[in-house]
Protein backbone atom coordinates (compact mmCIF):
# COMPACT_ATOMS: atom_id res chain seq x y z
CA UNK A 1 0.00 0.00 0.00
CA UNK A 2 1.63 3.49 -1.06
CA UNK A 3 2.40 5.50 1.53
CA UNK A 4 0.05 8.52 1.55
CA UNK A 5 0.80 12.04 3.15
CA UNK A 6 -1.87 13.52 5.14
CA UNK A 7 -1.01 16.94 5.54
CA UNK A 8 -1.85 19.63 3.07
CA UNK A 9 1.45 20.66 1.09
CA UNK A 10 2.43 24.76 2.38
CA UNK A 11 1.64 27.80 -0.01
CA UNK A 12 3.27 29.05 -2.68
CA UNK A 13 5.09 32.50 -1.63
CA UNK A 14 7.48 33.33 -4.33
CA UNK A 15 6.98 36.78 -5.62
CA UNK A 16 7.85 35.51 -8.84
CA UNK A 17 5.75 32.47 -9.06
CA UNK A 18 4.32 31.32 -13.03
CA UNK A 19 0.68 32.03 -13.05
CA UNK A 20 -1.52 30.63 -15.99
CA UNK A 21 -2.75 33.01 -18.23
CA UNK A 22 -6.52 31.48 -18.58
CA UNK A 23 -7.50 32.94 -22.10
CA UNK A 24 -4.77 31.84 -24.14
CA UNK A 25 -3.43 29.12 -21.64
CA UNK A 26 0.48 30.24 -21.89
CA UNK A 27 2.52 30.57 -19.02
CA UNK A 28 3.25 33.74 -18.06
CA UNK A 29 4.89 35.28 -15.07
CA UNK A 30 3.66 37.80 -12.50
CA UNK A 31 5.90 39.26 -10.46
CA UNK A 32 3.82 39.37 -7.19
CA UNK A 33 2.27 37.10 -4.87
CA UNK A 34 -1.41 37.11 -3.09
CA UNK A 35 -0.83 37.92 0.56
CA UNK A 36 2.02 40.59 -0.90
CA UNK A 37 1.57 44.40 0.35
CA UNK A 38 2.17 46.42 -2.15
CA UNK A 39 2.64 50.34 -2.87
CA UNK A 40 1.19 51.96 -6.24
CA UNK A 41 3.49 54.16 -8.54
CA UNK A 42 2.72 58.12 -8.27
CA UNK A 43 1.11 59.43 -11.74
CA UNK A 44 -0.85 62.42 -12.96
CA UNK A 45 -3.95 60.30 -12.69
CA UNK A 46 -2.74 58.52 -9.26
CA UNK A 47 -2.48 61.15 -6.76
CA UNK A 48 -3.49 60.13 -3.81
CA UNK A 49 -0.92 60.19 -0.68
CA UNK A 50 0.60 57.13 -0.77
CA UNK A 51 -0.97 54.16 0.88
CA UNK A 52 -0.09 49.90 1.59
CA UNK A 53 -2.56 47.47 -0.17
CA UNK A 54 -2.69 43.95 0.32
CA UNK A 55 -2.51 41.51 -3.08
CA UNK A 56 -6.04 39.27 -2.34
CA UNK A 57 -6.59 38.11 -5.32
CA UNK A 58 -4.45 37.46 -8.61
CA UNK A 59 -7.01 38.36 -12.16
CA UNK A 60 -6.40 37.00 -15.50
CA UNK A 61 -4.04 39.03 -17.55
CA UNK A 62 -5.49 42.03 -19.79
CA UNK A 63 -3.54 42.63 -23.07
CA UNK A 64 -0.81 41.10 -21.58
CA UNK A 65 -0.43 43.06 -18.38
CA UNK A 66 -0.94 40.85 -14.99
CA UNK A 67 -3.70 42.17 -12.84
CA UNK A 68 -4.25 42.15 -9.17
CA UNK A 69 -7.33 42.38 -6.96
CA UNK A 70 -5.73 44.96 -4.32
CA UNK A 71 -7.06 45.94 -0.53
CA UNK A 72 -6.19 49.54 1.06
CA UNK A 73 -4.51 48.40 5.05
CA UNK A 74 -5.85 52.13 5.61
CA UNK A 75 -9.60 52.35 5.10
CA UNK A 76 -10.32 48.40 3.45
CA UNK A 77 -10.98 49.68 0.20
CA UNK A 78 -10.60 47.22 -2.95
CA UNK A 79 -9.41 48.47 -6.00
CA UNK A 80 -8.60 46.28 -9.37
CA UNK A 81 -4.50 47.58 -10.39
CA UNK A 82 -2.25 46.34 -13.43
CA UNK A 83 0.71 45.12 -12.68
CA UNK A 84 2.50 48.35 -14.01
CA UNK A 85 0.75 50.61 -11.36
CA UNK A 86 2.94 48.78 -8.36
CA UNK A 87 5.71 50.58 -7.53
């Protein structure tokens, strides 16, 4: 009888971990994690004082750009960001 492990195996952490693009099913790779905080670049359309979000959820990739479900450690607010807005 083959030995079976009961425990469940530990989360992935790596900040660069592969995530599957689901429309075209290529691998592509994301450069943060969920469970990450984060800080957003300043631009002329950002300018906000700077604040720490949370990664809580990792979205499928939009024209090639990874996106992130994102959570404000200030006020709780959820926001949807492309990878290029993280500073």
């Amino acid at each position: 009888m083959p030995h079976r492990s009961g425990g469940a195996s530990a989360p992935t952490t790596r900040a660069h971990a592969n995530m599957k693009d689901s429309d075209s099913g290529n691998m592509q790779s994301r450069k943060f994690a969920v469970g990450q905080n984060i800080i957003l670049k300043q631009s002329a359309l950002h300018r906000a004082p700077p604040d720490t979000f949370e990664i809580v959820r990792l979205l499928p990739f939009e024209r090639g750009s990874p996106q992130y479900r994102i959570k404000s450690l200030r006020d709780g607010h959820e926001r949807v960001v492309t990878e290029s807005d993280i500073a």
